[in-house]
N, C-alpha and C. Protein backbone atom coordinates (compact mmCIF):
# COMPACT_ATOMS: atom_id res chain seq x y z
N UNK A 1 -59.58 -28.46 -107.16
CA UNK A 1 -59.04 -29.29 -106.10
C UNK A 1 -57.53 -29.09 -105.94
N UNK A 2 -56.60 -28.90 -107.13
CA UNK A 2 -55.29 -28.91 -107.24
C UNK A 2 -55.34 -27.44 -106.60
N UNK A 3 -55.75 -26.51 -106.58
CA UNK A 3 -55.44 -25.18 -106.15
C UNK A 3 -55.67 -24.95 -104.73
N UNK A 4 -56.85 -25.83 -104.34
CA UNK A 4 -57.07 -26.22 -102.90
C UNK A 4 -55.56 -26.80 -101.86
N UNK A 5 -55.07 -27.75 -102.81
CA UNK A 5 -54.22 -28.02 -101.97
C UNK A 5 -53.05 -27.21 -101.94
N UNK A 6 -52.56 -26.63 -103.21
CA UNK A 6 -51.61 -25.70 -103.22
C UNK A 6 -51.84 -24.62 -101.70
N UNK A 7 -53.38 -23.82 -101.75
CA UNK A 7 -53.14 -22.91 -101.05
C UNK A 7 -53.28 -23.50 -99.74
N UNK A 8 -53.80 -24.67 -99.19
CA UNK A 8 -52.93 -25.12 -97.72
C UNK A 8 -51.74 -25.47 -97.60
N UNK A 9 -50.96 -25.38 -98.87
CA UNK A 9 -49.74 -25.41 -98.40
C UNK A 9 -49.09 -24.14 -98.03
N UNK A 10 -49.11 -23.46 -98.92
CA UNK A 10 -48.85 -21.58 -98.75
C UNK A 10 -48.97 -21.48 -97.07
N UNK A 11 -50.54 -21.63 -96.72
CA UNK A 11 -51.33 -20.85 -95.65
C UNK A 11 -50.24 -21.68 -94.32
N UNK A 12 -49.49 -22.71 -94.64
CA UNK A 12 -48.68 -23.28 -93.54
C UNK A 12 -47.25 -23.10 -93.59
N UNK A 13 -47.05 -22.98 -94.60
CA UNK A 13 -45.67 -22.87 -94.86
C UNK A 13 -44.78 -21.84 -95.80
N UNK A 14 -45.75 -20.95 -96.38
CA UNK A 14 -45.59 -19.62 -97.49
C UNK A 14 -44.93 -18.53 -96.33
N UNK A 15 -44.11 -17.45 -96.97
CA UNK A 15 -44.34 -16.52 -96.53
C UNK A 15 -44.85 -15.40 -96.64
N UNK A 16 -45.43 -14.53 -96.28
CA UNK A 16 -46.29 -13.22 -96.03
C UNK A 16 -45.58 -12.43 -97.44
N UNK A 17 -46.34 -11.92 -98.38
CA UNK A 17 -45.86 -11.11 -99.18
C UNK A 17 -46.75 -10.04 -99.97
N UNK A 18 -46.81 -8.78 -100.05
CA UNK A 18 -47.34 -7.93 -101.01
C UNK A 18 -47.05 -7.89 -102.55
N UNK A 19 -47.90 -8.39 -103.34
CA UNK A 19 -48.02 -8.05 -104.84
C UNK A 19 -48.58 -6.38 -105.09
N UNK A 20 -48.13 -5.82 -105.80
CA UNK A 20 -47.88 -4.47 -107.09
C UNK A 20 -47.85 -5.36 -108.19
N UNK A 21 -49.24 -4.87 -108.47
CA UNK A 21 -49.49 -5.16 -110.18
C UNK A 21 -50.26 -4.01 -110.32
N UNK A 22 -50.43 -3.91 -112.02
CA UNK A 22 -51.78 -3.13 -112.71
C UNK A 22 -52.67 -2.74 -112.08
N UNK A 23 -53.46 -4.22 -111.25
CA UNK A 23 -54.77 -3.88 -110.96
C UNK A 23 -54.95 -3.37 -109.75
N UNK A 24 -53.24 -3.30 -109.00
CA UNK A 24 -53.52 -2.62 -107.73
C UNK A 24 -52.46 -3.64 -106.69
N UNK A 25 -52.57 -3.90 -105.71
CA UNK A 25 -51.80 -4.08 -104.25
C UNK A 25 -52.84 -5.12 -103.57
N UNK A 26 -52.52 -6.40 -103.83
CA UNK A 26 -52.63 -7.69 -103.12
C UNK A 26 -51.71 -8.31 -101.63
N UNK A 27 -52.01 -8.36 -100.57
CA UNK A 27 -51.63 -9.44 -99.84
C UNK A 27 -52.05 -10.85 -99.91
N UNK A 28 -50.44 -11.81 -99.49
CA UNK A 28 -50.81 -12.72 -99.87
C UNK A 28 -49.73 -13.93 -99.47
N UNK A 29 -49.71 -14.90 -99.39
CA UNK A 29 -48.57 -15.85 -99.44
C UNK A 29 -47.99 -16.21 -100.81
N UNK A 30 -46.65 -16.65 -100.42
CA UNK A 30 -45.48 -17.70 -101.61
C UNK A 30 -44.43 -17.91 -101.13
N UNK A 31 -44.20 -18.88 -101.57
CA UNK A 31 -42.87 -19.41 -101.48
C UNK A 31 -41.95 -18.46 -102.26
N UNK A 32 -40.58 -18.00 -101.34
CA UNK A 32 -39.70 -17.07 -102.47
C UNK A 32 -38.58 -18.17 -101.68
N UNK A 33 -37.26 -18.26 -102.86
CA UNK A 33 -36.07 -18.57 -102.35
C UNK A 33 -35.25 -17.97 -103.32
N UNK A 34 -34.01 -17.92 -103.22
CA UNK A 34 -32.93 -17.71 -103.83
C UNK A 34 -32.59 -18.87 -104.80
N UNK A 35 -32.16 -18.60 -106.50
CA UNK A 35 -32.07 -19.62 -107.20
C UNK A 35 -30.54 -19.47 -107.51
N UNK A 36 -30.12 -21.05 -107.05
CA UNK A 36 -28.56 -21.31 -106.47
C UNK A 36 -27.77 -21.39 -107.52
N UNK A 37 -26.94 -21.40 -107.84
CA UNK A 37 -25.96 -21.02 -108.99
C UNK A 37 -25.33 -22.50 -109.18
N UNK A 38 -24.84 -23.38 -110.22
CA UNK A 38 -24.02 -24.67 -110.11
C UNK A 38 -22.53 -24.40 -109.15
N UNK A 39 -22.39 -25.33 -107.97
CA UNK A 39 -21.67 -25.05 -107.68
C UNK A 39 -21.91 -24.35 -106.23
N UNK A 40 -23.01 -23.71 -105.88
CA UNK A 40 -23.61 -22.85 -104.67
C UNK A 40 -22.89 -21.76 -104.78
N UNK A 41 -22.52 -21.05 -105.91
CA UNK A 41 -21.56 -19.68 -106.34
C UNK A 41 -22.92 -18.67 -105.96
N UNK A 42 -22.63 -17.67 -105.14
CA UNK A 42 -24.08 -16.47 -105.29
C UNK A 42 -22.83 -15.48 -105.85
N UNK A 43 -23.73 -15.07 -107.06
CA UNK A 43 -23.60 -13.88 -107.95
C UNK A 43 -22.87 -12.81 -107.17
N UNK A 44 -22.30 -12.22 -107.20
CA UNK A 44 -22.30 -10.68 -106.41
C UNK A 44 -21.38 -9.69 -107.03
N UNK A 45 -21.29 -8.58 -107.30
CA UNK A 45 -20.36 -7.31 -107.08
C UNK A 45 -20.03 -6.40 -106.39
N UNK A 46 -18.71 -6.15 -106.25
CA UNK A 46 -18.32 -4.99 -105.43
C UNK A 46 -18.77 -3.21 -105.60
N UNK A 47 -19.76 -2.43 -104.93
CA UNK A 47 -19.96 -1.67 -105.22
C UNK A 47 -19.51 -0.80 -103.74
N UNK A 48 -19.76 0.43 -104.10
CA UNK A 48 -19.46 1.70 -102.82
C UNK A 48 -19.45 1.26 -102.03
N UNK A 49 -20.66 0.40 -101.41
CA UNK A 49 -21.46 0.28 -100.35
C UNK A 49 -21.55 -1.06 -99.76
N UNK A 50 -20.25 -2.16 -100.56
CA UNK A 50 -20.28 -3.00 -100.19
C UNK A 50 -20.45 -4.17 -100.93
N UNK A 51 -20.42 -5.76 -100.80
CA UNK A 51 -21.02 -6.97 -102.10
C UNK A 51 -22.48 -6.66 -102.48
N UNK A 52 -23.15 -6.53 -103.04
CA UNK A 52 -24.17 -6.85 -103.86
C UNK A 52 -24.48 -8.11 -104.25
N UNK A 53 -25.49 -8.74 -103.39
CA UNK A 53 -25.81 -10.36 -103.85
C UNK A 53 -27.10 -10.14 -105.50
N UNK A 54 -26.67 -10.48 -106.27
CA UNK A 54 -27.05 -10.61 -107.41
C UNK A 54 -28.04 -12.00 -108.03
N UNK A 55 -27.95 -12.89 -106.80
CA UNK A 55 -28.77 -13.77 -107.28
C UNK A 55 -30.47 -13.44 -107.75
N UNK A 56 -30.72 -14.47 -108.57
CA UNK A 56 -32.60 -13.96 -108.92
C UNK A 56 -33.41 -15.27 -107.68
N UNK A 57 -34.42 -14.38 -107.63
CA UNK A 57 -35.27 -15.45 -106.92
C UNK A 57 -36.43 -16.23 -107.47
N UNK A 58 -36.37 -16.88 -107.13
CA UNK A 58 -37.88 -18.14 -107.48
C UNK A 58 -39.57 -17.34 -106.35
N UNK A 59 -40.26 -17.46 -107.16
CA UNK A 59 -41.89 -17.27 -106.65
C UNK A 59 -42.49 -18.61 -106.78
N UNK A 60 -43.10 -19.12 -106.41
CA UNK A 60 -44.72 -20.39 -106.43
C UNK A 60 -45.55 -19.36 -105.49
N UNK A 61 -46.96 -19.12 -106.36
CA UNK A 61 -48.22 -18.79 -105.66
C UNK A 61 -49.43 -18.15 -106.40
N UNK A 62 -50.32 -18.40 -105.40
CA UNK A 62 -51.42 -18.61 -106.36
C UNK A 62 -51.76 -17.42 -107.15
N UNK A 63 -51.21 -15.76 -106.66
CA UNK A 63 -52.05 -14.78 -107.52
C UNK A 63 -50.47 -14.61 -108.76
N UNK A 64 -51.60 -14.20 -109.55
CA UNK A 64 -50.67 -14.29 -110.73
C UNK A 64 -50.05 -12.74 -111.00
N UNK A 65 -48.76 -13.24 -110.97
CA UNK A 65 -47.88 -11.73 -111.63
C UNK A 65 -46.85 -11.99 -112.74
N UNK A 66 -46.53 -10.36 -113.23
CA UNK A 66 -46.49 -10.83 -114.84
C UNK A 66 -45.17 -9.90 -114.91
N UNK A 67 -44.42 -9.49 -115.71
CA UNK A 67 -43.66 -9.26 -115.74
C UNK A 67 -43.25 -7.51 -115.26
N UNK A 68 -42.59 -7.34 -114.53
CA UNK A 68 -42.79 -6.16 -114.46
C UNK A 68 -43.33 -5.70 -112.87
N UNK A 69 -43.80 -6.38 -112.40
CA UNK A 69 -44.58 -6.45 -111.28
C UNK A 69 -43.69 -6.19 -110.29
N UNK A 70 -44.31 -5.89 -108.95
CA UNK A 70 -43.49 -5.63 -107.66
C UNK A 70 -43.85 -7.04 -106.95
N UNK A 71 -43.04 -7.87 -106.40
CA UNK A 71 -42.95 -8.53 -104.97
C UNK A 71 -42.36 -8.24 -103.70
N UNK A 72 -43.08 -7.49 -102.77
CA UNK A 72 -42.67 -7.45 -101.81
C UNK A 72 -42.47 -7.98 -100.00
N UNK A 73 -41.36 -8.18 -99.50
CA UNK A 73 -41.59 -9.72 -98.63
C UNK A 73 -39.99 -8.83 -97.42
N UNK A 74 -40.92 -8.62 -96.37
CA UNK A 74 -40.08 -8.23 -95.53
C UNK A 74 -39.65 -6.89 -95.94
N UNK A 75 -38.14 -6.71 -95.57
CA UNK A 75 -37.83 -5.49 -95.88
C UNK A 75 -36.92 -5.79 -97.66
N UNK A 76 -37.39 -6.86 -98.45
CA UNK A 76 -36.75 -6.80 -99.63
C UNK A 76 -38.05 -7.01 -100.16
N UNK A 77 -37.33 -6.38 -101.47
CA UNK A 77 -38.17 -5.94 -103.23
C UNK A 77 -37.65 -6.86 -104.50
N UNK A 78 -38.57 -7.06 -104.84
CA UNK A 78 -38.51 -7.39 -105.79
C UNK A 78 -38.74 -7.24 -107.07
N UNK A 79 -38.63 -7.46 -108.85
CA UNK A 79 -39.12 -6.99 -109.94
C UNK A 79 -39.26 -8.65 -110.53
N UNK A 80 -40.45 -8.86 -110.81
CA UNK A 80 -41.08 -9.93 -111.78
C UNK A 80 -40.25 -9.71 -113.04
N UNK A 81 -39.04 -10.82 -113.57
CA UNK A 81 -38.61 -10.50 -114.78
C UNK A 81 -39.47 -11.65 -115.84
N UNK A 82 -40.04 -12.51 -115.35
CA UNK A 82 -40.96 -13.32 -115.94
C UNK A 82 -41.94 -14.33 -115.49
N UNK A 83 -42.53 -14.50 -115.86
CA UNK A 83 -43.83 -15.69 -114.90
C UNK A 83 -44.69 -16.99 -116.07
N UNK A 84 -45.14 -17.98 -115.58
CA UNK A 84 -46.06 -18.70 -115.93
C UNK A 84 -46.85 -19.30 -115.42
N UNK A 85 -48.28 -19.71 -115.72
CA UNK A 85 -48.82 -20.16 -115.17
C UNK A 85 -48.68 -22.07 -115.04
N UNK A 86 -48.94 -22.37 -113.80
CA UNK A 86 -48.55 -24.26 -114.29
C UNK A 86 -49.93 -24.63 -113.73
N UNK A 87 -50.46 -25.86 -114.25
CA UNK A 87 -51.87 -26.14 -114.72
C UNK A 87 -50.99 -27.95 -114.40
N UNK A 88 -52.68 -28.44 -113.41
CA UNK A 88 -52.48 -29.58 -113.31
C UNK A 88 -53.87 -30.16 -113.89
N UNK A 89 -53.65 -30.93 -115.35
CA UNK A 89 -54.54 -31.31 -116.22
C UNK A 89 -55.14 -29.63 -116.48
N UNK A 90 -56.48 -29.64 -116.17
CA UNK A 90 -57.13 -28.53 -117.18
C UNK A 90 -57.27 -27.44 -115.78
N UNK A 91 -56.59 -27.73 -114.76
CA UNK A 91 -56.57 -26.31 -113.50
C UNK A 91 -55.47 -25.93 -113.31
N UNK A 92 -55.67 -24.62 -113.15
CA UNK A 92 -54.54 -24.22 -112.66
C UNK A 92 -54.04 -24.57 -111.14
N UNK A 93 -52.61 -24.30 -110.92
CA UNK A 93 -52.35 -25.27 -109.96
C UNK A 93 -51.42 -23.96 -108.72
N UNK A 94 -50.61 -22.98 -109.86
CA UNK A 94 -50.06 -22.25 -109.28
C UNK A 94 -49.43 -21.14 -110.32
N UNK A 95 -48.84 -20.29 -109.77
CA UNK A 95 -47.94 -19.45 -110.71
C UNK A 95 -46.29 -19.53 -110.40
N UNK A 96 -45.74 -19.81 -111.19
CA UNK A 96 -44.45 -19.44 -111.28
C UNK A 96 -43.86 -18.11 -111.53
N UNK A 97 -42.55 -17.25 -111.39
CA UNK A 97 -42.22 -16.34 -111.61
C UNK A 97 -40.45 -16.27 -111.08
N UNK A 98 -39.70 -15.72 -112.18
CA UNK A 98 -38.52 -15.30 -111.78
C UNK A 98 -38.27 -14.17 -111.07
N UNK A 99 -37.53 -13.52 -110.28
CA UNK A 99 -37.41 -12.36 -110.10
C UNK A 99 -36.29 -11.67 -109.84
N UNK A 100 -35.90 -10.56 -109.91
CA UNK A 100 -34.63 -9.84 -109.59
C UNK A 100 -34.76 -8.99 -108.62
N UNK A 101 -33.76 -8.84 -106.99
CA UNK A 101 -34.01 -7.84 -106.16
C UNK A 101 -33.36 -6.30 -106.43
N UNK A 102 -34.84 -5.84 -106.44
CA UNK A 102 -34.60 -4.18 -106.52
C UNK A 102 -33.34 -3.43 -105.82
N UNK A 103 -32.44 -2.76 -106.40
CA UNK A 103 -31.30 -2.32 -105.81
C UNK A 103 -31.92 -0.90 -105.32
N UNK A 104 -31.45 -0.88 -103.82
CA UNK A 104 -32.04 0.63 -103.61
C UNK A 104 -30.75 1.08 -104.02
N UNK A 105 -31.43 2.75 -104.21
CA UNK A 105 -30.74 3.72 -104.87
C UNK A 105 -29.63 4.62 -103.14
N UNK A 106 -28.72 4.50 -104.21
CA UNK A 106 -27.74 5.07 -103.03
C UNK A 106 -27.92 6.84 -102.16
């Protein structure tokens, strides 16, 4: 039931994203945002080509990815630097996951 409602929330308000895992290439919804720094400071460095926003992002959704994994959402990438699953009583409810955006190569 808890997963029921999770994924009408996704299906209204998630956005469109491709999982890269192991077992292969999922479409799918989640919530991604940017995780804000104290202060609303975004991370960044000066490189060749310009600032580099350095912040990591937040995942909620239902297929599970693990570390290592690709998220992909628009024209940005992502790398799963860690995940868990969160469980409401004895169901699962959703997946969590940190992530870092893939720097393309110059």
């Amino acid at each position: 039931m808890t997963q029921e409602w999770m994924r009408n929330i996704l299906e209204h308000y998630g956005q469109a994203v491709t999982l890269r895992t192991a077992e292969g290439e999922v479409s799918g919804t989640a919530f991604l945002q940017p995780v804000t720094e104290r202060g609303e400071r975004v991370p960044s460095s000066m490189t060749g080509l310009g600032w580099e926003d350095e912040r990591q992002w937040l995942y909620l959704g239902l297929a599970k990815v693990e570390s290592g994994d690709t998220v992909l959402w628009g024209a940005h990438t992502f790398r799963v630097k860690s995940s868990r699953a969160y469980y409401i009583g004895e169901e699962l409810n959703h997946w969590w996951a940190l992530l870092e955006q893939v720097k393309e190569a110059a």
